[in-house]
N, C-alpha and C. Protein backbone atom coordinates (compact mmCIF):
# COMPACT_ATOMS: atom_id res chain seq x y z
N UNK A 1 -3.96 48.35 -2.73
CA UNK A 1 -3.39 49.48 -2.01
C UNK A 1 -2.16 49.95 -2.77
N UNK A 2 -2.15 51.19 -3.14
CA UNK A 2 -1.24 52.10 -4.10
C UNK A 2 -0.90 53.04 -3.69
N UNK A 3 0.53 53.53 -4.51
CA UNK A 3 1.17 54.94 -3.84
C UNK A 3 0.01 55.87 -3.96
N UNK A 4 -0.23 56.01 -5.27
CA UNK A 4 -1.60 56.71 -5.60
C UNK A 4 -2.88 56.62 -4.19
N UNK A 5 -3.80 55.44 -4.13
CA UNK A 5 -4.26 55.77 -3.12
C UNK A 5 -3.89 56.32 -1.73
N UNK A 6 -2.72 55.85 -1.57
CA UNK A 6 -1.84 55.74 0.00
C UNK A 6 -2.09 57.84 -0.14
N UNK A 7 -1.51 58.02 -1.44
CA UNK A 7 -1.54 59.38 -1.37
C UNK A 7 -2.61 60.27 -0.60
N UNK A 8 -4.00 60.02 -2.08
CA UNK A 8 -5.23 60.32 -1.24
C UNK A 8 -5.41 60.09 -0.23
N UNK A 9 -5.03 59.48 1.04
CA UNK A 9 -5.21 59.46 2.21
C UNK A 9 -4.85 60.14 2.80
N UNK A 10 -3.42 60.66 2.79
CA UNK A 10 -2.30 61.62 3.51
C UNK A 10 -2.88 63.14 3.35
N UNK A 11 -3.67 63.16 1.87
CA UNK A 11 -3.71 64.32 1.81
C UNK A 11 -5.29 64.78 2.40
N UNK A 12 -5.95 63.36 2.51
CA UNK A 12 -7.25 63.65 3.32
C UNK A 12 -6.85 64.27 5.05
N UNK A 13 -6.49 63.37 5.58
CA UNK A 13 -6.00 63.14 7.11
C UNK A 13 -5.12 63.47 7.37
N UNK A 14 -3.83 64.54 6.63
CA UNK A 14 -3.04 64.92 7.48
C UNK A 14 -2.96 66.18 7.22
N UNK A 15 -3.08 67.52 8.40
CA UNK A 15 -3.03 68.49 7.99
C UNK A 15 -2.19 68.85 7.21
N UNK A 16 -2.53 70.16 6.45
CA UNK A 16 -1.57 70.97 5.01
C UNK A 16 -1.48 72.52 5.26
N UNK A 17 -0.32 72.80 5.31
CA UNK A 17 0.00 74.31 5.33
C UNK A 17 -1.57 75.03 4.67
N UNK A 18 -1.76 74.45 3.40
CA UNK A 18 -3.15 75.34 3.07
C UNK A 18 -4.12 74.16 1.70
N UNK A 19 -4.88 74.17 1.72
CA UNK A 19 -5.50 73.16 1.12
C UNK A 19 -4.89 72.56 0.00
N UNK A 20 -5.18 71.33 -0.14
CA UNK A 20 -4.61 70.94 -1.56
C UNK A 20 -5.56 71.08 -2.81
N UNK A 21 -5.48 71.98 -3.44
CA UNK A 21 -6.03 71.88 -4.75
C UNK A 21 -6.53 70.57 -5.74
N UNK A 22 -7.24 70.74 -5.98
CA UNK A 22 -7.90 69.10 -6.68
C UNK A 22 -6.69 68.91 -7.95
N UNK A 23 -6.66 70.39 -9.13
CA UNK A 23 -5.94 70.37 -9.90
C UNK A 23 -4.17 69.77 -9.15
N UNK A 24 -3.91 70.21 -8.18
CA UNK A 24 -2.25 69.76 -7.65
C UNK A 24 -2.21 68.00 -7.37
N UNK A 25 -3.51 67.55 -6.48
CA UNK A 25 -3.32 66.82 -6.55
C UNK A 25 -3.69 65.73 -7.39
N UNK A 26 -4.26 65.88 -8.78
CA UNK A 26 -4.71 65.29 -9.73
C UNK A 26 -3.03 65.04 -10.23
N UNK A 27 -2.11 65.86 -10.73
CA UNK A 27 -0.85 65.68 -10.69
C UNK A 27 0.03 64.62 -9.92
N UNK A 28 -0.09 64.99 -8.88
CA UNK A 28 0.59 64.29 -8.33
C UNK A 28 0.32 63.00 -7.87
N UNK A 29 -1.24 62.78 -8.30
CA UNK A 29 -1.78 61.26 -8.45
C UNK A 29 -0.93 60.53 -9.64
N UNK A 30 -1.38 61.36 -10.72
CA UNK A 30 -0.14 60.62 -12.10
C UNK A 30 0.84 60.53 -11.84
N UNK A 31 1.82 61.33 -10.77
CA UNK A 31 3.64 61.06 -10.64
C UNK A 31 2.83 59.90 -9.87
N UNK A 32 1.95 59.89 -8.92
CA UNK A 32 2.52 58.47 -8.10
C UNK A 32 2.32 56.78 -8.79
N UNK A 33 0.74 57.06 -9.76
CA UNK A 33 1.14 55.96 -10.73
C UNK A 33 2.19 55.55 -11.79
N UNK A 34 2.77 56.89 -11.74
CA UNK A 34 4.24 56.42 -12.70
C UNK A 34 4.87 55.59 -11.88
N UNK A 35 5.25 56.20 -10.65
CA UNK A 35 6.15 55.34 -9.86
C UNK A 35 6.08 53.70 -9.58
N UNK A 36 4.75 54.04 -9.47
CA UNK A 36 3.94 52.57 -9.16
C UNK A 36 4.09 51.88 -10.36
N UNK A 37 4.31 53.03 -11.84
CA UNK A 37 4.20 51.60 -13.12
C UNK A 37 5.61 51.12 -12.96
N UNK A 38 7.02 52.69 -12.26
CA UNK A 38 7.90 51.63 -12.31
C UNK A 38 8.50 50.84 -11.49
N UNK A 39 8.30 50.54 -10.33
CA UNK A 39 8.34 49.75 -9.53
C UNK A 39 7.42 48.10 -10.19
N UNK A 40 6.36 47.74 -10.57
CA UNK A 40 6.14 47.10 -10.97
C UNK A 40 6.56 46.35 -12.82
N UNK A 41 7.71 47.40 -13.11
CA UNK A 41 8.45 47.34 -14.27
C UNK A 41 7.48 47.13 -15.56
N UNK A 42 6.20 48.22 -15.14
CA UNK A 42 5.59 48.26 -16.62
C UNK A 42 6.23 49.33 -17.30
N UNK A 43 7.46 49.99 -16.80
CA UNK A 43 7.45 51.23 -17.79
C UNK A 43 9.05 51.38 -17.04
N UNK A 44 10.11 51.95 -18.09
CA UNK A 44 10.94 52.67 -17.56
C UNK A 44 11.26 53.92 -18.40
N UNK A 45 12.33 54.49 -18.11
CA UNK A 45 12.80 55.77 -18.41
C UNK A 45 14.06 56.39 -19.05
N UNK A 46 13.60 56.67 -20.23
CA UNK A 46 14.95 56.72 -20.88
C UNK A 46 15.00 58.67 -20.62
N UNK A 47 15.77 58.65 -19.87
CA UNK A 47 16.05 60.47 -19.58
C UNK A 47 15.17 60.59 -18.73
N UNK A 48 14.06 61.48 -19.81
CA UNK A 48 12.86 61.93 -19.12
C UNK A 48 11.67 61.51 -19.80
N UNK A 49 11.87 60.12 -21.13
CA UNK A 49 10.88 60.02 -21.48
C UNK A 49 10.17 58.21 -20.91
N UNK A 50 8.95 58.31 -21.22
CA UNK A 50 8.57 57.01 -20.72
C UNK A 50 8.38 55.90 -21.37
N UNK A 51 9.22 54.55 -21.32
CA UNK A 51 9.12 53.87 -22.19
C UNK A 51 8.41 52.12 -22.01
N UNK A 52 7.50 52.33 -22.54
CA UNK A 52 6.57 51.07 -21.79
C UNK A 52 7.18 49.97 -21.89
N UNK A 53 7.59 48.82 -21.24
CA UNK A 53 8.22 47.29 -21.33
C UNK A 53 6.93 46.17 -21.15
N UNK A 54 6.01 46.69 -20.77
CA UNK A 54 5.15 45.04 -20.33
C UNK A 54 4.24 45.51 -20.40
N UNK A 55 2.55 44.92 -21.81
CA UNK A 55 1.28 44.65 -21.19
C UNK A 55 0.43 43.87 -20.11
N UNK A 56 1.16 43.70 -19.45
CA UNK A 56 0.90 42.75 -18.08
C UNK A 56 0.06 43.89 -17.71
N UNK A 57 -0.89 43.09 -16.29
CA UNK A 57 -1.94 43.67 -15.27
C UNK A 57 -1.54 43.75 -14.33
N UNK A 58 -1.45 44.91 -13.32
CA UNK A 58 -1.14 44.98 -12.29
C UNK A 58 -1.93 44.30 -11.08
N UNK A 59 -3.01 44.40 -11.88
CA UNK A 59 -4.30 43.63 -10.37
C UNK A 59 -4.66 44.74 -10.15
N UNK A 60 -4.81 46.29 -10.22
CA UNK A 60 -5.71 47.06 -9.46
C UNK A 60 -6.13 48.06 -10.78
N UNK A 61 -7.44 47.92 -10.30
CA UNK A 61 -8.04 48.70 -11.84
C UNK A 61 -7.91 50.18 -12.11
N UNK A 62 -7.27 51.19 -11.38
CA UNK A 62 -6.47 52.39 -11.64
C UNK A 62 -5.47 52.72 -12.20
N UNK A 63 -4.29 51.06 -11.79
CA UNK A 63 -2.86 51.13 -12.53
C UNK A 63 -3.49 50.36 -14.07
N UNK A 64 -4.66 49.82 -13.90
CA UNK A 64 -4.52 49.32 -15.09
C UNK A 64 -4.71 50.20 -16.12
N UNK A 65 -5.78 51.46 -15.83
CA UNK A 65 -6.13 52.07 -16.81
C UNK A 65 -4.98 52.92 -17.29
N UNK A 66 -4.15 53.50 -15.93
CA UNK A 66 -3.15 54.42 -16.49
C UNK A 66 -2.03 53.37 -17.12
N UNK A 67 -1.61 52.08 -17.03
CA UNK A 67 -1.13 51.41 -18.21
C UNK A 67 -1.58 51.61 -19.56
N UNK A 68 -2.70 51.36 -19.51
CA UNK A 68 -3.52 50.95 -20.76
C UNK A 68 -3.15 52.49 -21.48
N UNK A 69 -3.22 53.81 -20.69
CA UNK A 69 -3.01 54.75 -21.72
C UNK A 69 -1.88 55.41 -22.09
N UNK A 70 -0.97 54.71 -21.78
CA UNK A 70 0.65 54.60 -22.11
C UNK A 70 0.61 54.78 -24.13
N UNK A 71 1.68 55.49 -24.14
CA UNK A 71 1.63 56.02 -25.41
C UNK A 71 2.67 54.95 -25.87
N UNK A 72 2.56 53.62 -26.48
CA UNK A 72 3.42 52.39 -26.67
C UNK A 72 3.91 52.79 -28.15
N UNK A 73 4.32 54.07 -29.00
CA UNK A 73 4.97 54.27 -30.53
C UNK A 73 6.11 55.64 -29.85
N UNK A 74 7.26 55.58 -30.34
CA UNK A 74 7.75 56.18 -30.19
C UNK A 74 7.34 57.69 -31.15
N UNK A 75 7.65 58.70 -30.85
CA UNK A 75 8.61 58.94 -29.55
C UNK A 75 8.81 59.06 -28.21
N UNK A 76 7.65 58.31 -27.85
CA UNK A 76 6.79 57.79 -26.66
C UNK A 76 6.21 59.54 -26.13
N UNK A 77 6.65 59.69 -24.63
CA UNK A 77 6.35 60.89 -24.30
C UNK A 77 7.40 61.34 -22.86
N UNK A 78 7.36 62.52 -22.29
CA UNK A 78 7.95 62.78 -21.40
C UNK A 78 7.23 62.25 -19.93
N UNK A 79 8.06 62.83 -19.09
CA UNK A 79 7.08 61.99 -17.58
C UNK A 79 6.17 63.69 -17.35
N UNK A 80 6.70 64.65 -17.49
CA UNK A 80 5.57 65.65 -17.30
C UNK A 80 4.67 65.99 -18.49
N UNK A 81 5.02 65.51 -19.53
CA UNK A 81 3.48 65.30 -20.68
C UNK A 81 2.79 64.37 -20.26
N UNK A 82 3.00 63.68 -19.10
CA UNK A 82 2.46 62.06 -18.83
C UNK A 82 1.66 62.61 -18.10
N UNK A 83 2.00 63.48 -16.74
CA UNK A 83 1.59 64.11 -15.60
C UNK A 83 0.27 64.99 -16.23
N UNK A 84 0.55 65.89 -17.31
CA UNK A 84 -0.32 66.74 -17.73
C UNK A 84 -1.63 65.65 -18.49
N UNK A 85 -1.35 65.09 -19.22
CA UNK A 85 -2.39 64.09 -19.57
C UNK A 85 -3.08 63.37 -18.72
N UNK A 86 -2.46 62.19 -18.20
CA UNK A 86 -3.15 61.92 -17.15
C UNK A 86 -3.83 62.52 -16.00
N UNK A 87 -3.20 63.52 -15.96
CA UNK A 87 -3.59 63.82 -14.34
C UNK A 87 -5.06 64.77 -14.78
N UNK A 88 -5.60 64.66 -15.77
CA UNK A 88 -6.35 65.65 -16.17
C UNK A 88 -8.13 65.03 -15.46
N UNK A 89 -8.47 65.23 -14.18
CA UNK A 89 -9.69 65.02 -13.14
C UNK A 89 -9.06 63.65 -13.03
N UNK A 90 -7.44 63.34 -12.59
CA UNK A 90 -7.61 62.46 -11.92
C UNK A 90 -8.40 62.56 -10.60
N UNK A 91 -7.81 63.28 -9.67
CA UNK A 91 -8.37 63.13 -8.35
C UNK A 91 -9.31 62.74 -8.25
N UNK A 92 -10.68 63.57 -9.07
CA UNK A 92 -12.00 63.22 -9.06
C UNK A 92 -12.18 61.31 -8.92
N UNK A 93 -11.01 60.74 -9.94
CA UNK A 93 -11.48 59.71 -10.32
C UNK A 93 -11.23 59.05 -9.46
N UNK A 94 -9.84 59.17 -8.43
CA UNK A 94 -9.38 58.25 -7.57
C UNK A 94 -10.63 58.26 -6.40
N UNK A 95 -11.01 60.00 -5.85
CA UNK A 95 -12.43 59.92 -5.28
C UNK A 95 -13.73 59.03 -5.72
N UNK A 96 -13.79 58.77 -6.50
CA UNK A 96 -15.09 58.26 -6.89
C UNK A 96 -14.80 56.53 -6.43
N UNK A 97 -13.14 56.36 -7.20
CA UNK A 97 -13.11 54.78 -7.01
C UNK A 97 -12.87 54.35 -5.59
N UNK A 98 -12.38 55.17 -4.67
CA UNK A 98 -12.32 55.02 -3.04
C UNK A 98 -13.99 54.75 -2.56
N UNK A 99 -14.91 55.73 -3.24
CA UNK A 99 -16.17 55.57 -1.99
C UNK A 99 -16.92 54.97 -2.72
N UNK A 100 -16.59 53.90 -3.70
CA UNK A 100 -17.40 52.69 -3.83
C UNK A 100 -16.36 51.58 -2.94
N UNK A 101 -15.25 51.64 -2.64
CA UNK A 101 -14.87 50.51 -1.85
C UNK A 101 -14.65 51.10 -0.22
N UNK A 102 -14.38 52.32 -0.28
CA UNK A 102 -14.26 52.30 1.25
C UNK A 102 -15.84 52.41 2.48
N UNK A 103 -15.10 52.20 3.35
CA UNK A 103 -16.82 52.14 4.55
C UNK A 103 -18.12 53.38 4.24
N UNK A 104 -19.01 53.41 4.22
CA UNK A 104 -19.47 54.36 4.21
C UNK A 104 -18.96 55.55 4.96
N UNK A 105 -19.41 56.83 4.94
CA UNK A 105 -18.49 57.75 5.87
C UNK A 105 -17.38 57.88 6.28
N UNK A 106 -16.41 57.27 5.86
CA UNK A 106 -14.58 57.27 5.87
C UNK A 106 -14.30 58.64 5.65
N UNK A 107 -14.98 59.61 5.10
CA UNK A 107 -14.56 61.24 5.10
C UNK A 107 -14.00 61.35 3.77
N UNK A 108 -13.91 60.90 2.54
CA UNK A 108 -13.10 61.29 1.45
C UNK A 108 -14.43 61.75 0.87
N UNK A 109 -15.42 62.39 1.02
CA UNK A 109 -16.09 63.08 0.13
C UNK A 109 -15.53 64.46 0.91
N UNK A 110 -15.33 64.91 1.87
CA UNK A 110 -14.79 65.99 2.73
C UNK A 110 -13.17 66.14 2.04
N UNK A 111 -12.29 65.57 1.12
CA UNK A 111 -11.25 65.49 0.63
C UNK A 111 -11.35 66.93 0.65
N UNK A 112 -11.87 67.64 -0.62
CA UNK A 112 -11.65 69.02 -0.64
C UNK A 112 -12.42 70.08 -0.25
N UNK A 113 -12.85 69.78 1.20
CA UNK A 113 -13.15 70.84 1.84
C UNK A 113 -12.66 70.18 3.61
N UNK A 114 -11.57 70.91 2.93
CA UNK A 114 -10.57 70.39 4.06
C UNK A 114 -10.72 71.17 5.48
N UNK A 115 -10.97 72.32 5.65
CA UNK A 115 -11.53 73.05 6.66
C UNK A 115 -12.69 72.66 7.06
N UNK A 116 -13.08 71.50 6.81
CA UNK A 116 -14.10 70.59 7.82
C UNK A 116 -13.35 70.09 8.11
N UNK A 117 -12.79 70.06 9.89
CA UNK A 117 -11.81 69.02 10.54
C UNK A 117 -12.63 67.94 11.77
N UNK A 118 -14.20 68.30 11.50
CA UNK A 118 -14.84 67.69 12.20
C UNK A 118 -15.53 66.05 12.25
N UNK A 119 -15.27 65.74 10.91
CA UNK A 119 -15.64 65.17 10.18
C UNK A 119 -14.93 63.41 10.74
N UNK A 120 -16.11 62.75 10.68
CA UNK A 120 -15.65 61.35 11.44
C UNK A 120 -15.19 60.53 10.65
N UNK A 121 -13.92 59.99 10.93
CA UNK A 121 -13.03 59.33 9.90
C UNK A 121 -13.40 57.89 9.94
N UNK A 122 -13.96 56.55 9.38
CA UNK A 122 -13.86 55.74 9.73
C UNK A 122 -12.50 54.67 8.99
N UNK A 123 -12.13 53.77 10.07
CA UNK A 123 -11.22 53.13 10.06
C UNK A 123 -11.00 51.97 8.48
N UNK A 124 -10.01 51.69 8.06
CA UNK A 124 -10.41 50.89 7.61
C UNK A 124 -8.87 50.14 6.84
N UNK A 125 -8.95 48.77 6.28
CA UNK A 125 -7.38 48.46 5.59
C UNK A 125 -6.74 49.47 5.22
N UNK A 126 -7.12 49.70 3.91
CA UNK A 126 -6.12 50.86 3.08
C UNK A 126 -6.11 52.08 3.87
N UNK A 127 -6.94 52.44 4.82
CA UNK A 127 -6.41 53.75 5.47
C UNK A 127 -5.18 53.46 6.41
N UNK A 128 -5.58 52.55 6.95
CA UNK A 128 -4.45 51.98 7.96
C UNK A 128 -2.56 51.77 7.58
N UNK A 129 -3.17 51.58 6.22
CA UNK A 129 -1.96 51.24 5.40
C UNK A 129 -1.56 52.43 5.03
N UNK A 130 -1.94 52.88 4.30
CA UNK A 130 -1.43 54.31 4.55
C UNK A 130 -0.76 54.98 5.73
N UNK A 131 -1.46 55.25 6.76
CA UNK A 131 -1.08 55.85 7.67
C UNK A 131 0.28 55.19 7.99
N UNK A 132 0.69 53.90 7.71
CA UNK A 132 1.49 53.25 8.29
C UNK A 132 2.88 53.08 7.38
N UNK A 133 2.55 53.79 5.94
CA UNK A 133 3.73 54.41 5.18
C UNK A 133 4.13 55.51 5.56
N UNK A 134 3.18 56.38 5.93
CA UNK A 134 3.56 57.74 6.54
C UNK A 134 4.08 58.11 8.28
N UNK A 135 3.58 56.93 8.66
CA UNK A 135 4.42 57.16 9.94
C UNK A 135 5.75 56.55 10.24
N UNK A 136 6.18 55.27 8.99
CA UNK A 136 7.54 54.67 8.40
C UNK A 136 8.60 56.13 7.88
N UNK A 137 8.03 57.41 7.45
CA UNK A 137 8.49 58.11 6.58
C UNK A 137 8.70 57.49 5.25
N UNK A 138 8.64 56.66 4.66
CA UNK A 138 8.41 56.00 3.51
C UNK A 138 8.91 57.26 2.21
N UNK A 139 10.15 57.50 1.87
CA UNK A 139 10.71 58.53 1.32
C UNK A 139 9.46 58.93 -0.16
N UNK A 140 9.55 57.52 -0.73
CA UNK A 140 8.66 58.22 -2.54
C UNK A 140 6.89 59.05 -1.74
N UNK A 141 6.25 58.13 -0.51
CA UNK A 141 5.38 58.60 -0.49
C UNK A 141 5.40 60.34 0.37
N UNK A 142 6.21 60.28 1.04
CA UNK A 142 6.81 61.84 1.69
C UNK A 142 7.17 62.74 0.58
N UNK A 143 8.00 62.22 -0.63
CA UNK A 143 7.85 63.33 -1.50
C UNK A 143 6.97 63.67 -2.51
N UNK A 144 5.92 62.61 -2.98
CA UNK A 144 4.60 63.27 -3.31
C UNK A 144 4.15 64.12 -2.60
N UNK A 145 3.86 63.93 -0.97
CA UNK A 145 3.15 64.92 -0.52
C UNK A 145 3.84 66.60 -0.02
N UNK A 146 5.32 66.30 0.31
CA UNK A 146 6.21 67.56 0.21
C UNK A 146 5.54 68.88 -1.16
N UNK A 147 5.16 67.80 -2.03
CA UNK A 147 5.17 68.77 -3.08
C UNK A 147 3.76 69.40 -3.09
N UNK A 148 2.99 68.99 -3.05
CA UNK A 148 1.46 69.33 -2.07
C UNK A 148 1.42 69.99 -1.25
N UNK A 149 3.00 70.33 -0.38
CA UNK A 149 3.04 71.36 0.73
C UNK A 149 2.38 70.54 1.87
N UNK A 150 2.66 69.44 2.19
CA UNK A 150 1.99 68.31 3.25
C UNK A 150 3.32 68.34 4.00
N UNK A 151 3.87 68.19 4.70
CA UNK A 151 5.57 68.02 5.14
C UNK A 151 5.16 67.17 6.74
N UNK A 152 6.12 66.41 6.37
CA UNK A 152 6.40 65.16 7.61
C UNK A 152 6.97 65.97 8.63
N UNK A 153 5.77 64.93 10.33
CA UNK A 153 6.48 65.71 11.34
C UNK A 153 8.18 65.32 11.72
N UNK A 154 8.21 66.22 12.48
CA UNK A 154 10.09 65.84 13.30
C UNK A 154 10.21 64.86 13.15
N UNK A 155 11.15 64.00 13.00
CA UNK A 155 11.42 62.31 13.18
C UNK A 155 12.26 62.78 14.42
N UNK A 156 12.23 61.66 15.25
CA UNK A 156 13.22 61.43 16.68
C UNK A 156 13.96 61.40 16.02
N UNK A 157 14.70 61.83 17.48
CA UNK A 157 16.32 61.84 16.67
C UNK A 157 16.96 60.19 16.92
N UNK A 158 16.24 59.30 17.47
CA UNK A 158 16.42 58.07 17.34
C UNK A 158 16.49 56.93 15.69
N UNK A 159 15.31 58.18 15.14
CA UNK A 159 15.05 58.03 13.78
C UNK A 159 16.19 58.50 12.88
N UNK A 160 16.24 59.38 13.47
CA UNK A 160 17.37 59.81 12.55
C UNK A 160 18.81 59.06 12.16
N UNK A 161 19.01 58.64 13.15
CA UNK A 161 20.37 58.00 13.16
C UNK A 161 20.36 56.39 13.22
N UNK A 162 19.34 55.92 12.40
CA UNK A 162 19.22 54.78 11.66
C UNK A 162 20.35 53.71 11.19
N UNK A 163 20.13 52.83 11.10
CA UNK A 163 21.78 52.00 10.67
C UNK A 163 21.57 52.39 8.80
N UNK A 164 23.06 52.42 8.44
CA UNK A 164 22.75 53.01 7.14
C UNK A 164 22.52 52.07 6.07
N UNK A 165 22.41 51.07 6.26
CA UNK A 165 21.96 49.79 5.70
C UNK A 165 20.43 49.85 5.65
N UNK A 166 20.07 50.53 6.64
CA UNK A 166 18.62 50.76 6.69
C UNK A 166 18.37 51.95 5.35
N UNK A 167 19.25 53.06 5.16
CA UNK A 167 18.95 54.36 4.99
C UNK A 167 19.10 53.36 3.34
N UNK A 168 20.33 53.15 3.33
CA UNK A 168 20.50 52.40 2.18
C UNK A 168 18.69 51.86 0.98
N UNK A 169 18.48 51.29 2.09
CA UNK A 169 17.62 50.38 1.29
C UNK A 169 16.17 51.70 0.98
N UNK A 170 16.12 52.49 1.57
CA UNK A 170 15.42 53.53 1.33
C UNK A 170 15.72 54.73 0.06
N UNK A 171 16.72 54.07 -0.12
CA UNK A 171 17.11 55.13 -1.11
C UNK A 171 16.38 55.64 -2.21
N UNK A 172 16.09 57.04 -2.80
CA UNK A 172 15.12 57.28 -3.88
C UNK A 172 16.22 57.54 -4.60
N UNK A 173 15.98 56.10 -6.41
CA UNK A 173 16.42 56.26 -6.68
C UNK A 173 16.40 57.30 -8.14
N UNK A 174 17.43 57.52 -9.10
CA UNK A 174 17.26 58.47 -9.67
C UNK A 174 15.86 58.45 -10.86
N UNK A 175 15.40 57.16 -11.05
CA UNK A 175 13.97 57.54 -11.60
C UNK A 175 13.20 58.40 -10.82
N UNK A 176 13.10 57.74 -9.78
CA UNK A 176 11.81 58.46 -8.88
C UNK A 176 12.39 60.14 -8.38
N UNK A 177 13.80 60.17 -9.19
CA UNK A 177 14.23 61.89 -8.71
C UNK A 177 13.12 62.62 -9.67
N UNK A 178 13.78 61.83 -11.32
CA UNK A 178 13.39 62.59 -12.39
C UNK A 178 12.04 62.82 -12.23
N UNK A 179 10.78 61.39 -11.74
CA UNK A 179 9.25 61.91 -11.67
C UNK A 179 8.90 63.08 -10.84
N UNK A 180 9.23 63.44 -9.34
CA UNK A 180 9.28 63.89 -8.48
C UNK A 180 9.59 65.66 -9.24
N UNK A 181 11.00 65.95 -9.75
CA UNK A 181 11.09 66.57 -11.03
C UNK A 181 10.20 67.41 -12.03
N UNK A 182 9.64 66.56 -12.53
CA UNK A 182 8.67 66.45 -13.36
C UNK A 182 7.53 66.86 -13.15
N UNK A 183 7.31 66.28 -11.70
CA UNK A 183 5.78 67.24 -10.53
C UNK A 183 5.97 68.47 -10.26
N UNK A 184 7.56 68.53 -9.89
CA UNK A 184 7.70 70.08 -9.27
C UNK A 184 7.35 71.32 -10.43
N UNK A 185 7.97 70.80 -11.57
CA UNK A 185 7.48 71.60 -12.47
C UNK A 185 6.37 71.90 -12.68
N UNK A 186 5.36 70.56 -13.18
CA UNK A 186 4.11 71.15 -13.55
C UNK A 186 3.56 71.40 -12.47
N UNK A 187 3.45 71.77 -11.65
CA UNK A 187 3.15 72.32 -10.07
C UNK A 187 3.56 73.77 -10.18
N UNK A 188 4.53 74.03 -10.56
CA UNK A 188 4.83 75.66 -10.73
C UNK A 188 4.36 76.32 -12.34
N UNK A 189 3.72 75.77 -13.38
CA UNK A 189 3.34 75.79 -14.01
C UNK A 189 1.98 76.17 -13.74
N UNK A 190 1.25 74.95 -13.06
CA UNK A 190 -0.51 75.11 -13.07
C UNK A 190 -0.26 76.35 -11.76
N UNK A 191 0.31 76.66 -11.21
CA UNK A 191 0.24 77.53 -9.77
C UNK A 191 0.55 79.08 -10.60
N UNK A 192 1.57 79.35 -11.97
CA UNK A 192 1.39 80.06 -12.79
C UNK A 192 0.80 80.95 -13.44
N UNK A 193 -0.32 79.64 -13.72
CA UNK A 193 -1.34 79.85 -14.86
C UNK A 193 -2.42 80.34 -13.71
N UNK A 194 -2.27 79.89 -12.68
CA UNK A 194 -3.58 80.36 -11.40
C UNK A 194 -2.95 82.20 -11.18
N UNK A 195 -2.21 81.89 -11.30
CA UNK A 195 -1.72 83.41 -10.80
C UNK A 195 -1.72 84.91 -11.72
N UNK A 196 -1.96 83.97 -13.44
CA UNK A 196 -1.87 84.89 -14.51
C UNK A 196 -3.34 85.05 -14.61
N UNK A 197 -4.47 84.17 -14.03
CA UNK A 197 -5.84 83.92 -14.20
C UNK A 197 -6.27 84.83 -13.39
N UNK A 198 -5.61 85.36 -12.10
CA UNK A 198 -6.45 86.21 -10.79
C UNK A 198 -5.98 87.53 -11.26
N UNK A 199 -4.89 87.94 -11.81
CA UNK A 199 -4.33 89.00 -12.37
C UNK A 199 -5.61 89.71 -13.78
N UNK A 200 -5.81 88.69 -14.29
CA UNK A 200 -6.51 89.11 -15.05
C UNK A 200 -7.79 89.48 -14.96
N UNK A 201 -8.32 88.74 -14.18
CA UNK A 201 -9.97 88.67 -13.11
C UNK A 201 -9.97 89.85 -12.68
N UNK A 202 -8.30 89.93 -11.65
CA UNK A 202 -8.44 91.57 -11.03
C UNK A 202 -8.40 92.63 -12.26
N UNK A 203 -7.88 92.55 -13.30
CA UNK A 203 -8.01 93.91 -13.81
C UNK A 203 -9.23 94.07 -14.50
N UNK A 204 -10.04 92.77 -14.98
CA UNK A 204 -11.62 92.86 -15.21
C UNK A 204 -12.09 93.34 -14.45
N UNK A 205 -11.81 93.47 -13.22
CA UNK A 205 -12.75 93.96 -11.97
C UNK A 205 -12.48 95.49 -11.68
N UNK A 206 -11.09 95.68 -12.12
CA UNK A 206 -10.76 97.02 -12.15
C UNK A 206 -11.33 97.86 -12.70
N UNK A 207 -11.31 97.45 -13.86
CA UNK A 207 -12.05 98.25 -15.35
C UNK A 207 -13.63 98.27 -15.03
N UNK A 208 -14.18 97.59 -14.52
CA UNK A 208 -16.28 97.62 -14.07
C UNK A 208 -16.42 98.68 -12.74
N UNK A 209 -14.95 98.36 -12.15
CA UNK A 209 -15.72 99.58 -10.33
C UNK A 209 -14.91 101.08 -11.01
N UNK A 210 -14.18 101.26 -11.92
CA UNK A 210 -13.76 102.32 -12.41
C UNK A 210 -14.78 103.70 -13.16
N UNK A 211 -14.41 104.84 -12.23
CA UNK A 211 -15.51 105.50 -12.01
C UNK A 211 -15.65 106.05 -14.14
C-alpha cells in the first residue's frame, strides 16, 4: 500500500470538480512515487534535482521499477523531468497492476469514466487504507489530489484546532514542497499543450465549414 496507489483510489471514489484526466493523473502518480522514494530514503534532493542514495528494494513492485529507472550518473535529472518521464501511461500501469490484485469488480476499470457513479465498489485492504489517509487529511496525500482538482471536505472545526504537536508532526516538509512544485507545473504545461491542441483542431474545423 502506496502514496501512489492510496492516490488511485481517491481519485476513483471521491468526487472531482471535473474528471481527472489519465494524462494528469499519470503525473501525479510519478510525484507520488518520488515522495514515496523519499520517504523510504532511496533518493534525495539536491534543489530540484534527484539524487539516488540506495539500490535497496522497497518490497512493492511499482516503487521498484520507478527505482530501477532512476537516472544514477550525474547530472542526474530534475523532479519535473522525472514527472515527465515517468509519468509517461503511468496510470494505465498502476490500473492494470490494481485489477490483478484487487477483488474482482472493485470499480477501477470505471477509473476514467468517472460519470458512471453507479458502479459497485467492492471493499477491500488497500481501499480501506486509503480511504483512511483521506479521512486523517493526511497533508502529502491531500496535495496530490488538490492538484487533480480533488479538494478535501470541511474539517470540523474540532479538527482544526488540533494540538500543535500534532500539526507539527504533519508537517510537509520542504522536499515534498519542491515535488508538489514540480506537479503544479507540469500540470499547467500538459493543460497548455491541451489548450494549444483544441485551438488548432478549431481552426482546422474552421477552414473545412468555410463557405
Amino acid at each position: 500500500m502506496t502514496t501512489p496507489q492510496d492516490l488511485l483510489f481517491v481519485a476513483l471514489d471521491v468526487p472531482a470538480d471535473r474528471p481527472v484526466e489519465q494524462g494528469d493523473l499519470s503525473l501525479a502518480l510519478a510525484a507520488a512515487e518520488l515522495l514515496d522514494l523519499l520517504a523510504a530514503q532511496e533518493v534525495t534532493l539536491r534543489d530540484e534535482v534527484i539524487v539516488p542514495v540506495s539500490g535497496h528494494l522497497t518490497g512493492d513492485p511499482m516503487l521498484d521499477k520507478a527505482a530501477a529507472s532512476l537516472i544514477r550518473t550525474e547530472p542526474y535529472e530534475s523532479a519535473e523531468d522525472w514527472l515527465w518521464r515517468r509519468g509517461d501511461g503511468l496510470s494505465a500501469a498502476y490500473r492494470d497492476e490494481l485489477e490483478h490484485t484487487e477483488p474482482s469488480g472493485s470499480g477501477l476499470r470505471q477509473l476514467f469514466r468517472r460519470a458512471d457513479r453507479s458502479v459497485e465498489r467492492i471493499d477491500s485492504d488497500a481501499r480501506r487504507h486509503a480511504a483512511d489517509r483521506w479521512a486523517r487529511h493526511e497533508p502529502l496525500l491531500a496535495g496530490l489530489a488538490a492538484a487533480l482538482g480533488i479538494e478535501e471536505p470541511e474539517q470540523e472545526e474540532a479538527e482544526r484546532q488540533e494540538p500543535a504537536a500534532h500539526a507539527e508532526d504533519e508537517r510537509v516538509d520542504d522536499r515534498v514542497a519542491v515535488v508538489l512544485a514540480a506537479l503544479g507545473d507540469a500540470l499547467t504545461e500538459l493543460e497548455a499543450v491541451r489548450q494549444r491542441r483544441r485551438i488548432e483542431e478549431d481552426a482546422f474545423d474552421n477552414v473545412w465549414r468555410a463557405p
